[in-house]
N, C-alpha and C. Protein backbone atom coordinates (compact mmCIF):
# COMPACT_ATOMS: atom_id res chain seq x y z
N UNK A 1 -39.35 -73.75 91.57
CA UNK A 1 -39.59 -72.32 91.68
C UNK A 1 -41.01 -72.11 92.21
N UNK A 2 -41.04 -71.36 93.21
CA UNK A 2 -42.66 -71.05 93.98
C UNK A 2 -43.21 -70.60 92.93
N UNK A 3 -44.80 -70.03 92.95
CA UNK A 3 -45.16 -69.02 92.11
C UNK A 3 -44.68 -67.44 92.20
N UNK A 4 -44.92 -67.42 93.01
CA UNK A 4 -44.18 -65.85 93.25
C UNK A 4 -43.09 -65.60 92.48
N UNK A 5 -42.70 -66.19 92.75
CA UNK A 5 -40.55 -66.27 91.40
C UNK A 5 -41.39 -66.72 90.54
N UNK A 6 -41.97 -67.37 89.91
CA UNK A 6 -42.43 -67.27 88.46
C UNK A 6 -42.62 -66.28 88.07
N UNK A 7 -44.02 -65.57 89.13
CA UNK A 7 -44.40 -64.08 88.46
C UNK A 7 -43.41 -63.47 88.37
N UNK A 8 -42.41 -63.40 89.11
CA UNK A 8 -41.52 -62.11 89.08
C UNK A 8 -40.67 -61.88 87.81
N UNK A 9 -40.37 -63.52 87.71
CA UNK A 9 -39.69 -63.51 86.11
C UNK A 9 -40.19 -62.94 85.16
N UNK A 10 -41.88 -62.91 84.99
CA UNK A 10 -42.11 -62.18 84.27
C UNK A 10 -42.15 -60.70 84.20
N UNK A 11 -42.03 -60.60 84.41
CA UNK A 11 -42.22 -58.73 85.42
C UNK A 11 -41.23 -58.04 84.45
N UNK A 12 -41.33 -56.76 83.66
CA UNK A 12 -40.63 -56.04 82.64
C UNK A 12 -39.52 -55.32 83.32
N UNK A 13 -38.70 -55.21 83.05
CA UNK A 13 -37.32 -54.64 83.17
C UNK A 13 -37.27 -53.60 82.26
N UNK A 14 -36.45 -52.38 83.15
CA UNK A 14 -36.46 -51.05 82.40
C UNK A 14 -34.98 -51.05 82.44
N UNK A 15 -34.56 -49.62 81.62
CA UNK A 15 -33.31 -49.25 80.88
C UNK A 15 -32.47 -49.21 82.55
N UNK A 16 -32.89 -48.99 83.99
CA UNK A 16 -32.20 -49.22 84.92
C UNK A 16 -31.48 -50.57 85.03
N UNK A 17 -32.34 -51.76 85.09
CA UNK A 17 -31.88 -53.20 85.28
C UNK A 17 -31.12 -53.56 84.37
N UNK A 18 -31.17 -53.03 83.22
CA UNK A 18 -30.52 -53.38 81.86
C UNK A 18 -29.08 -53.11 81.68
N UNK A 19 -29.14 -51.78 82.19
CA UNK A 19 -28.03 -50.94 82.63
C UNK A 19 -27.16 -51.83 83.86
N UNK A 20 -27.79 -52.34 84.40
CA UNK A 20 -26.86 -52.73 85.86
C UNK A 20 -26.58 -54.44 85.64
N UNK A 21 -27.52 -55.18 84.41
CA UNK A 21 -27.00 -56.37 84.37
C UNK A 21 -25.51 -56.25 83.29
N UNK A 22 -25.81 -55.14 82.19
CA UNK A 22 -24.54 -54.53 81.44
C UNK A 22 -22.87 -54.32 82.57
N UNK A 23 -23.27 -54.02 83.49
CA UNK A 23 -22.10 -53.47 84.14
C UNK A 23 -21.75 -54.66 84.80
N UNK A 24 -22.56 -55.76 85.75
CA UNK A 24 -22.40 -56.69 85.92
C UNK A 24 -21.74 -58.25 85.27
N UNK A 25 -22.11 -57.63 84.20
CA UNK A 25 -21.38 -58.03 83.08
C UNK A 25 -19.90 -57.69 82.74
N UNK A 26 -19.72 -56.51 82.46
CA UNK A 26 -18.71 -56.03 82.54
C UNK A 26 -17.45 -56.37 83.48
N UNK A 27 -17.99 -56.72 84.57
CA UNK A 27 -17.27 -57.18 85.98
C UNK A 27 -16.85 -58.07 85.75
N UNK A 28 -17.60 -59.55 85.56
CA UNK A 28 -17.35 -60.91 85.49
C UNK A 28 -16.68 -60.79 83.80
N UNK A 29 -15.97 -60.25 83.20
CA UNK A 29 -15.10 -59.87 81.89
C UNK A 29 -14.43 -59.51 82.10
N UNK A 30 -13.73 -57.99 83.26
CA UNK A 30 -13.05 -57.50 83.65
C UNK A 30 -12.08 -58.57 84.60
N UNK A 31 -12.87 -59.09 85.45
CA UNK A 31 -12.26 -60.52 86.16
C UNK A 31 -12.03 -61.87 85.73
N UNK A 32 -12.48 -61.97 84.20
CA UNK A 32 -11.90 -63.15 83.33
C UNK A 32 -12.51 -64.53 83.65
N UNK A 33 -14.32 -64.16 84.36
CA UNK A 33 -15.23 -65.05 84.38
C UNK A 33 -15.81 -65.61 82.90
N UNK A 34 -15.40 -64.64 82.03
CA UNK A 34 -16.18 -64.85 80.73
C UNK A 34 -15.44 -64.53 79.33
N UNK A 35 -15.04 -64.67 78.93
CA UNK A 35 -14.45 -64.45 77.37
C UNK A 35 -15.11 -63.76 76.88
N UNK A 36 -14.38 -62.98 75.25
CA UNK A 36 -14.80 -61.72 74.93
C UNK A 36 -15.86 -62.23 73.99
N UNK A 37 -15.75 -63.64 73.43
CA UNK A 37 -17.29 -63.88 72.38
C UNK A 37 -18.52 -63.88 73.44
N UNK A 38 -18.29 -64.06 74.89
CA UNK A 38 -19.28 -64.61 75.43
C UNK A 38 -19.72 -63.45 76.07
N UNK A 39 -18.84 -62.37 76.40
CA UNK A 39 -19.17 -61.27 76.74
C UNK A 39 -19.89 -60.58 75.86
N UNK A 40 -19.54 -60.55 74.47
CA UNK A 40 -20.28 -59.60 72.89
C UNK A 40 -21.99 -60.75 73.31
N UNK A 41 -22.06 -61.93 73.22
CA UNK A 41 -23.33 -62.41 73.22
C UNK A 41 -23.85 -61.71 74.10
N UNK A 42 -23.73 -61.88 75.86
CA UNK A 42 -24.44 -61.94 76.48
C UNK A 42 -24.48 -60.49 76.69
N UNK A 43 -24.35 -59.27 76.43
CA UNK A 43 -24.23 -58.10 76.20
C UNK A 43 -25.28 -57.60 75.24
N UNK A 44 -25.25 -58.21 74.21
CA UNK A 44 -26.22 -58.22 73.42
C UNK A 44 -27.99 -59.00 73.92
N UNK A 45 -27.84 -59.61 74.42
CA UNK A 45 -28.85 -60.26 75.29
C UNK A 45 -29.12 -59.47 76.27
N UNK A 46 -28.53 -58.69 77.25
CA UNK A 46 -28.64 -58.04 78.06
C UNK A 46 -29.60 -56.42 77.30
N UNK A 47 -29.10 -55.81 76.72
CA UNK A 47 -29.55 -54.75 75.74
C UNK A 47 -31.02 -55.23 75.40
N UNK A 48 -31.22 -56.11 75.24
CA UNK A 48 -32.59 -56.54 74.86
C UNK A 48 -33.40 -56.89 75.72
N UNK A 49 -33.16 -57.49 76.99
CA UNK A 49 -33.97 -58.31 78.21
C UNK A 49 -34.95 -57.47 78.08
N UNK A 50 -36.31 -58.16 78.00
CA UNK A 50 -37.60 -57.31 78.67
C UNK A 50 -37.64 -58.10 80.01
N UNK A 51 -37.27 -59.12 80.77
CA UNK A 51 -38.15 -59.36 81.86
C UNK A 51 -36.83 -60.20 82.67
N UNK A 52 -37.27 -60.01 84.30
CA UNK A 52 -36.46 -60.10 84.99
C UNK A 52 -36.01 -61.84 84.61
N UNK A 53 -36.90 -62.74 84.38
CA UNK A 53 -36.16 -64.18 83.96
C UNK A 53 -35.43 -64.09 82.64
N UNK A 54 -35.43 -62.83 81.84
CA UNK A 54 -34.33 -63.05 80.52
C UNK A 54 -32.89 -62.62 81.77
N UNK A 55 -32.91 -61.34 82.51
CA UNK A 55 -31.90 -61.25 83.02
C UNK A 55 -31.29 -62.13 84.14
N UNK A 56 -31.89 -62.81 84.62
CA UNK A 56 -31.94 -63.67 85.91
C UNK A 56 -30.75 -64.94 85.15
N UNK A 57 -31.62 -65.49 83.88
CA UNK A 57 -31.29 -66.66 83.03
C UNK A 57 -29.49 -66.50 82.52
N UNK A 58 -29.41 -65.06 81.66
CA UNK A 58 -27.93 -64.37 81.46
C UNK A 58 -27.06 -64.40 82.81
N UNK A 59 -27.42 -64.03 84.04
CA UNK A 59 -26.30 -64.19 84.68
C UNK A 59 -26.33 -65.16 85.70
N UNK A 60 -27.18 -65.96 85.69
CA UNK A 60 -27.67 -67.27 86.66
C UNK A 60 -26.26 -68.92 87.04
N UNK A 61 -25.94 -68.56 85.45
CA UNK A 61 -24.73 -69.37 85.97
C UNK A 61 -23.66 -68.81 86.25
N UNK A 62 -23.47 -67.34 86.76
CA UNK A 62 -22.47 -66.57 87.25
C UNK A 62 -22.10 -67.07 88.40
N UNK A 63 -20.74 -67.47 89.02
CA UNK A 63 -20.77 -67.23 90.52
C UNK A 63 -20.99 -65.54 91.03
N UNK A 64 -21.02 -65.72 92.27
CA UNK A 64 -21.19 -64.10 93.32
C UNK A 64 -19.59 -63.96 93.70
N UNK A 65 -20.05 -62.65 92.90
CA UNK A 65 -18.61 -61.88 92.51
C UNK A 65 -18.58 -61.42 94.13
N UNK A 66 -16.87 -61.70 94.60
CA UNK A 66 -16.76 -61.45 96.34
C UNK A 66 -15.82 -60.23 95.72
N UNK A 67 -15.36 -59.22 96.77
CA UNK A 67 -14.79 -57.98 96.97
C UNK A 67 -13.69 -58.50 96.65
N UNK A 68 -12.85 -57.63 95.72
CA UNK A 68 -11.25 -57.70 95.28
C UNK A 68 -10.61 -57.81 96.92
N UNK A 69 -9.84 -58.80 96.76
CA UNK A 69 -8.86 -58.84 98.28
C UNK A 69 -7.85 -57.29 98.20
N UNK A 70 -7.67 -57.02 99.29
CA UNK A 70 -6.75 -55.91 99.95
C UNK A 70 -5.50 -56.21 99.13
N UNK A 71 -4.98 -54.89 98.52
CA UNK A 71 -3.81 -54.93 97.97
C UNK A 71 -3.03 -54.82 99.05
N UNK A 72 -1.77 -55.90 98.79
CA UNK A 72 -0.56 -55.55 100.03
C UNK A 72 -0.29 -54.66 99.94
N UNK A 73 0.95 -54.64 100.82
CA UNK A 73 2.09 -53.17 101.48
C UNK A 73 2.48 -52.59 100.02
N UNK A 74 3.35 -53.44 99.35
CA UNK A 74 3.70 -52.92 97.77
C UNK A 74 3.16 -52.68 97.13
N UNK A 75 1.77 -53.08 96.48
CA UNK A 75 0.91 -52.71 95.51
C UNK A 75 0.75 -51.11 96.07
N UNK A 76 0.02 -50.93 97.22
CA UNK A 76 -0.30 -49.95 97.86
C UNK A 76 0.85 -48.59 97.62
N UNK A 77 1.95 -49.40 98.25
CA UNK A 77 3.01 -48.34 97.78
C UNK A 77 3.23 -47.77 96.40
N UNK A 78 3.39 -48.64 95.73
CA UNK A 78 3.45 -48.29 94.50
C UNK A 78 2.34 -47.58 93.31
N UNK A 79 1.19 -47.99 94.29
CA UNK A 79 0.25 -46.78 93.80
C UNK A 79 0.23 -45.80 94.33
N UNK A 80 0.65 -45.32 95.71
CA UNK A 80 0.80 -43.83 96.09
C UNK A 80 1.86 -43.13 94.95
N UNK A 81 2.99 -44.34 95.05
CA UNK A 81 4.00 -43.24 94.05
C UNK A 81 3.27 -42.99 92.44
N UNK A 82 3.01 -43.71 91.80
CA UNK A 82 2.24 -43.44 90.85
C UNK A 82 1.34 -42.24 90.58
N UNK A 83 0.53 -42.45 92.02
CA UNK A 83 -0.18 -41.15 91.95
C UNK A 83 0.39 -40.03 92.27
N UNK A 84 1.38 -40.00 92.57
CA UNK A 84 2.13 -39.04 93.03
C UNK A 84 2.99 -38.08 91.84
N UNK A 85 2.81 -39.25 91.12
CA UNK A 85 4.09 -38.95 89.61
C UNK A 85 2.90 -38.40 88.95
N UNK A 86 1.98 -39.44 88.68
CA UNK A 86 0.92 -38.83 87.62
C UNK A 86 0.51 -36.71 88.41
N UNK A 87 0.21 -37.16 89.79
CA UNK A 87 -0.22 -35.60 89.98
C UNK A 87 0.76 -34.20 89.19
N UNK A 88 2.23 -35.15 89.87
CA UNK A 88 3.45 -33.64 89.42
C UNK A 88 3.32 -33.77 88.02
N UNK A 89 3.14 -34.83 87.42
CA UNK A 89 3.59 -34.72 85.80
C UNK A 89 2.10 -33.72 85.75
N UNK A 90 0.79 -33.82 86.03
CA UNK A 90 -0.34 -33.04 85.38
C UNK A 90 0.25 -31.59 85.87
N UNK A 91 0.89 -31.31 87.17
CA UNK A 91 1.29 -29.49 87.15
C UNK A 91 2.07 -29.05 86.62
N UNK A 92 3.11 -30.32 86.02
CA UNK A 92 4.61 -29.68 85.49
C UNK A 92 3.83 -28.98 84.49
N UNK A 93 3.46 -29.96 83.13
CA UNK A 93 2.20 -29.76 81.98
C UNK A 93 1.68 -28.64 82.08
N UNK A 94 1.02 -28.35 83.06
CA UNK A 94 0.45 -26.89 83.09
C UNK A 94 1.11 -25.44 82.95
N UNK A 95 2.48 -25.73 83.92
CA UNK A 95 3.52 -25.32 84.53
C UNK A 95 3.88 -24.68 83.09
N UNK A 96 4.19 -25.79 82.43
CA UNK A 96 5.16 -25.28 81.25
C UNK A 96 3.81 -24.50 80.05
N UNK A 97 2.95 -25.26 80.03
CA UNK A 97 1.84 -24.45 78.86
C UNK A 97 1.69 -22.79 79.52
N UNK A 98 1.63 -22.49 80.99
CA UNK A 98 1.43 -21.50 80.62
C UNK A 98 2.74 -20.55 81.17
N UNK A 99 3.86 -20.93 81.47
CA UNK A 99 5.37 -20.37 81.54
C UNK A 99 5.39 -19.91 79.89
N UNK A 100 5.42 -20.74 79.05
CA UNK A 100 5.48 -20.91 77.57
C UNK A 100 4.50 -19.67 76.93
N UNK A 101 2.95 -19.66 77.36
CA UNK A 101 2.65 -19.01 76.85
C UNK A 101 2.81 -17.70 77.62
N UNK A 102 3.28 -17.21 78.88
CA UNK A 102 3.43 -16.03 79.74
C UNK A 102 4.79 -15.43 78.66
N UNK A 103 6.43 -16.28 78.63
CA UNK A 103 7.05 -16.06 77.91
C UNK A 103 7.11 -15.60 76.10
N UNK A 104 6.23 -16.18 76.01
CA UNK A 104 5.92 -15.69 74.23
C UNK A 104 5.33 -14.40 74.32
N UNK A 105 4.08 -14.16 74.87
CA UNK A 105 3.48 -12.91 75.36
C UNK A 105 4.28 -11.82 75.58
N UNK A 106 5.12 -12.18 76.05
CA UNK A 106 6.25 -10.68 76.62
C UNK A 106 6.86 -10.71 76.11
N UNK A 107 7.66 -11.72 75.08
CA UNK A 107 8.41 -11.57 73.81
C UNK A 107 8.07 -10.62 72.84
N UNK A 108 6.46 -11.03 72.46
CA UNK A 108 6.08 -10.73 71.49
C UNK A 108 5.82 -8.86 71.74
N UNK A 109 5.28 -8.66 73.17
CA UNK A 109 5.25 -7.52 73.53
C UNK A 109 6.36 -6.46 73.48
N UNK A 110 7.57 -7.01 73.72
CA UNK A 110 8.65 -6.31 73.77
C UNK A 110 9.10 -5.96 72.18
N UNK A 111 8.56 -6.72 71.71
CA UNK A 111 8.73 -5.99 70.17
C UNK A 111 8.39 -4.37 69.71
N UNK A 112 7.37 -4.28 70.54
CA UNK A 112 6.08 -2.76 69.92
C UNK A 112 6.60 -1.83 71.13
N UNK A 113 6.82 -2.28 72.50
CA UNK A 113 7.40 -1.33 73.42
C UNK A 113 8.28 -1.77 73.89
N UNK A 114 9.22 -1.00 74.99
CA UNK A 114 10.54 -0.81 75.36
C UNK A 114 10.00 -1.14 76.98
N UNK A 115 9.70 -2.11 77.82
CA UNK A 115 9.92 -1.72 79.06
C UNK A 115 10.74 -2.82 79.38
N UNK A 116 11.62 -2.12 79.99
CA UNK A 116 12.62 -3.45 80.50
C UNK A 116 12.32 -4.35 81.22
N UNK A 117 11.45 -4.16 82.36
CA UNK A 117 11.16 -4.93 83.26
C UNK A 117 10.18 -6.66 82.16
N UNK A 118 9.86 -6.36 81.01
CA UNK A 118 9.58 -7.21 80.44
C UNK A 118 10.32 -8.19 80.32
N UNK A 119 11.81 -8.02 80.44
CA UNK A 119 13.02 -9.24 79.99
C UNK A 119 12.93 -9.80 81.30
N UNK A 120 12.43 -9.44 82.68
CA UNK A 120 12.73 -9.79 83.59
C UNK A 120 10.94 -11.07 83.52
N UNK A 121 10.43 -10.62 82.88
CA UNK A 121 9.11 -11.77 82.66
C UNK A 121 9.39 -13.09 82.20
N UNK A 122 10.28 -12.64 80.87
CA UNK A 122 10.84 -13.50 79.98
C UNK A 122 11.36 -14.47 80.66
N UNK A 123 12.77 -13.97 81.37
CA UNK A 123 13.47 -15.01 82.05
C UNK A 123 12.82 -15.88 82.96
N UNK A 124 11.87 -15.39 84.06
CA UNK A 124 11.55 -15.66 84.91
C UNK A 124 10.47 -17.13 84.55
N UNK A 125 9.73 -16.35 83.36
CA UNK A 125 8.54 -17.17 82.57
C UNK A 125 9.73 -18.56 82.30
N UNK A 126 10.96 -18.30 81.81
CA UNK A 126 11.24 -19.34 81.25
C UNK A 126 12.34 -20.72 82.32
N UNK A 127 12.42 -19.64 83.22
CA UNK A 127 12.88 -20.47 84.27
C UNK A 127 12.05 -21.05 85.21
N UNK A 128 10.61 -20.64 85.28
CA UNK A 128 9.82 -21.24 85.86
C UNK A 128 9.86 -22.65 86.42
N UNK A 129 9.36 -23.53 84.78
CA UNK A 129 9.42 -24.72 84.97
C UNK A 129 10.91 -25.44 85.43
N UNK A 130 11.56 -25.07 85.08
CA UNK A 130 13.36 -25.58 86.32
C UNK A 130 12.84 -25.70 87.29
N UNK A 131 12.72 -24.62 87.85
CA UNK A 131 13.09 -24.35 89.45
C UNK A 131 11.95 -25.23 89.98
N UNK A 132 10.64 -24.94 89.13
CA UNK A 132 9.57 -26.11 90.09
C UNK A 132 9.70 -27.85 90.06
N UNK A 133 10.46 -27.99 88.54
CA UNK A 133 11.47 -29.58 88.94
C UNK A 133 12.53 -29.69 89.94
N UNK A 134 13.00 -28.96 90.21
CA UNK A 134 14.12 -29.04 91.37
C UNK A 134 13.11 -29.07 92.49
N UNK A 135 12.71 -28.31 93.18
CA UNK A 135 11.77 -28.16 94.04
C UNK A 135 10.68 -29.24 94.04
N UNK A 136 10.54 -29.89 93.49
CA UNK A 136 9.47 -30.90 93.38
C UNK A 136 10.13 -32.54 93.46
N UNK A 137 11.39 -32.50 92.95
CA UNK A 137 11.78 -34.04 92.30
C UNK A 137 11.18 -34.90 91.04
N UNK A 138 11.64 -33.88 90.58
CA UNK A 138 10.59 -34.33 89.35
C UNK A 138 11.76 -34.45 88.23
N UNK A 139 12.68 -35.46 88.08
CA UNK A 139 13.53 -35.84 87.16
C UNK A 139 13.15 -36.13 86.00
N UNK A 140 14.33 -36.23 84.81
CA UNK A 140 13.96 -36.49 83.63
C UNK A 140 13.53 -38.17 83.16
N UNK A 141 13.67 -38.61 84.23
CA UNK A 141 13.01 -40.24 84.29
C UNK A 141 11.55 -40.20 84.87
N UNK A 142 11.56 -39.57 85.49
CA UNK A 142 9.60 -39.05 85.54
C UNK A 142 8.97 -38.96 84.73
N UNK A 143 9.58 -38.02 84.16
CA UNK A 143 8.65 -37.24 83.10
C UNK A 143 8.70 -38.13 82.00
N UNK A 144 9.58 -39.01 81.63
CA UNK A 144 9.90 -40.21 80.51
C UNK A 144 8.78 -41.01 80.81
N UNK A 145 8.66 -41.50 82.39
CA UNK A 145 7.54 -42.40 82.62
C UNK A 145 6.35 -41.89 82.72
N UNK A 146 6.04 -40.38 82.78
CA UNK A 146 4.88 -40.10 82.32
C UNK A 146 4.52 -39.74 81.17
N UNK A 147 4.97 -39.56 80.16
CA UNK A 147 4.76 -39.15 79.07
C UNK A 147 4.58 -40.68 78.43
N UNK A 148 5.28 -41.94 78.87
CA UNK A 148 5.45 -43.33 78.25
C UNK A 148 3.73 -43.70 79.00
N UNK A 149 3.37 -43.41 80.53
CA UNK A 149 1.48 -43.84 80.75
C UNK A 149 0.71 -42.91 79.51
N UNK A 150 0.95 -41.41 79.80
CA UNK A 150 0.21 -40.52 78.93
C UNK A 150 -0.53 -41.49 77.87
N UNK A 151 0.52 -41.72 76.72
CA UNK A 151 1.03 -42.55 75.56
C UNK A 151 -0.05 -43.44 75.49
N UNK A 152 0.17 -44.76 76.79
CA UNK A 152 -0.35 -45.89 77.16
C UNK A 152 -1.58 -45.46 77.47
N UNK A 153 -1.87 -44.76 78.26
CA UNK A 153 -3.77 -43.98 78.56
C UNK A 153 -4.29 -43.95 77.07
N UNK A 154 -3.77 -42.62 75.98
CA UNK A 154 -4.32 -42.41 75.20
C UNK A 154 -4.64 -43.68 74.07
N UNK A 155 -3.79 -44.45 74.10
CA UNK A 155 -3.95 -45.85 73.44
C UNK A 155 -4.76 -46.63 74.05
N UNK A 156 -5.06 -46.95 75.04
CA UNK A 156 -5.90 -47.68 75.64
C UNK A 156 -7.86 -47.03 75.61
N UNK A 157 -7.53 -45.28 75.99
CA UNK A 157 -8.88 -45.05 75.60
C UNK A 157 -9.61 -45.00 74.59
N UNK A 158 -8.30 -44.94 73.42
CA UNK A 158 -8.53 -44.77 72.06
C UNK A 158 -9.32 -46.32 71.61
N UNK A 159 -8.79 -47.26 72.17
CA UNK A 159 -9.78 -48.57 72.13
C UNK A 159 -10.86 -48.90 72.47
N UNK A 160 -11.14 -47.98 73.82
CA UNK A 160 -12.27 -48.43 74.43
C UNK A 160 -13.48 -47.95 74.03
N UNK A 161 -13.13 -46.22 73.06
CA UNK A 161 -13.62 -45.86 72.32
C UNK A 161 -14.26 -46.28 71.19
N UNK A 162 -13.12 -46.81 70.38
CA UNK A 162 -13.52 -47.70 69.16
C UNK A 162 -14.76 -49.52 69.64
N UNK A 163 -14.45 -49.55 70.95
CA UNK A 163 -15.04 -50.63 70.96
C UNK A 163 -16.59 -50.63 71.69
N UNK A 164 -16.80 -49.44 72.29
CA UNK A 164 -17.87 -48.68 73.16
C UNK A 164 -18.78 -48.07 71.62
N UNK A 165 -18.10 -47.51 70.65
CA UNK A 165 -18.94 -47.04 69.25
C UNK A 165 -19.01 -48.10 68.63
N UNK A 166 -18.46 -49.33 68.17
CA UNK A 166 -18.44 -50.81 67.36
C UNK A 166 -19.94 -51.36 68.47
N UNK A 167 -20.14 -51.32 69.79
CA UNK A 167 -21.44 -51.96 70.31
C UNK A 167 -22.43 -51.46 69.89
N UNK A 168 -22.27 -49.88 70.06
CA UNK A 168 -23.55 -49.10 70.14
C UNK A 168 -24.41 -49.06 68.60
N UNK A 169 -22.71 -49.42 67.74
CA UNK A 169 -23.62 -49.60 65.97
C UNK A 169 -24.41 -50.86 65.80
N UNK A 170 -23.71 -51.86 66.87
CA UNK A 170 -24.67 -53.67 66.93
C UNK A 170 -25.89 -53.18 67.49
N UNK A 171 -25.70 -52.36 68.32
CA UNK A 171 -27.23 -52.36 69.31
C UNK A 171 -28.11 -51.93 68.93
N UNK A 172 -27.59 -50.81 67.74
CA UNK A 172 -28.61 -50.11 67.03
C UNK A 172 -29.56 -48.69 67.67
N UNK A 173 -27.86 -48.42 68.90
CA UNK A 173 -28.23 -47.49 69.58
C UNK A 173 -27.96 -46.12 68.96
């Protein structure tokens, strides 16, 4: 090592570098360079680095992470449709919260006054969401498979949660 890279090793590292050897980290875990004890260590090591040779040292026997290869024709495809499902399932959702609540509203209204044209809200409120599944393609196997990701999202963030607050109590953040 010249001198120059000596000095530099010493040289203090702020909550930026710390931050970006954390995520770097994260990467080579995400890509199954590192196991999860070795990830909790060196995570914890990272949180602490004062100087560019503590961080240099943590990821030094890393290889250089190269760009995820190009998803083929199918992957590709199958994430347009995905996104495609996830989009209609987020308007159906909407679709129906506020059909649902337009319909209750004029229910509830038609109680205290008489205008007819209110039943024509009702129906309309409640046929809403139909007509925009027909019009859309949005079958009852859609909506099964979105409500089954929904499900799978909320379980999955619900972890990442629990495991993002379980660090921050080690770190003593």
């Amino acid at each position: 090592m010249s001198e120059q890279n000596e000095g530099d090793a010493a040289i203090r590292v702020g909550d930026r570098e710390r931050g970006a050897a954390l995520e770097s980290l994260t990467e080579y875990f995400v890509r199954g360079f590192i196991d999860a004890a070795e990830f909790e260590e060196r995570t914890g090591r990272a949180a602490t680095a004062r100087t560019r040779g503590e961080v240099a040292a943590m990821l030094g026997d890393l290889p250089e992470l190269a760009p995820e290869e190009a998803a083929s024709e199918a992957e590709r495809r199958g994430q347009r449709e995905l996104d495609s499902l996830l989009k209609r399932g987020y308007k159906i959702q909407t679709i129906d919260a506020v059909a649902g609540t337009v319909a209750t509203a004029a229910l509830v209204s038609l109680m205290f006054v008489s205008w007819g044209w209110l039943w024509a809200v009702v129906i309309g409120s409640l046929a809403l969401p139909y007509v925009w599944r027909a019009l859309h393609s949005y079958s009852d196997e859609d909506e099964k498979i979105f409500s089954e990701l929904q499900e799978e999202e909320k379980k999955r963030r619900s972890e990442r949660l629990r495991v993002a607050a379980r660090r921050r109590r080690e770190l003593g953040a």
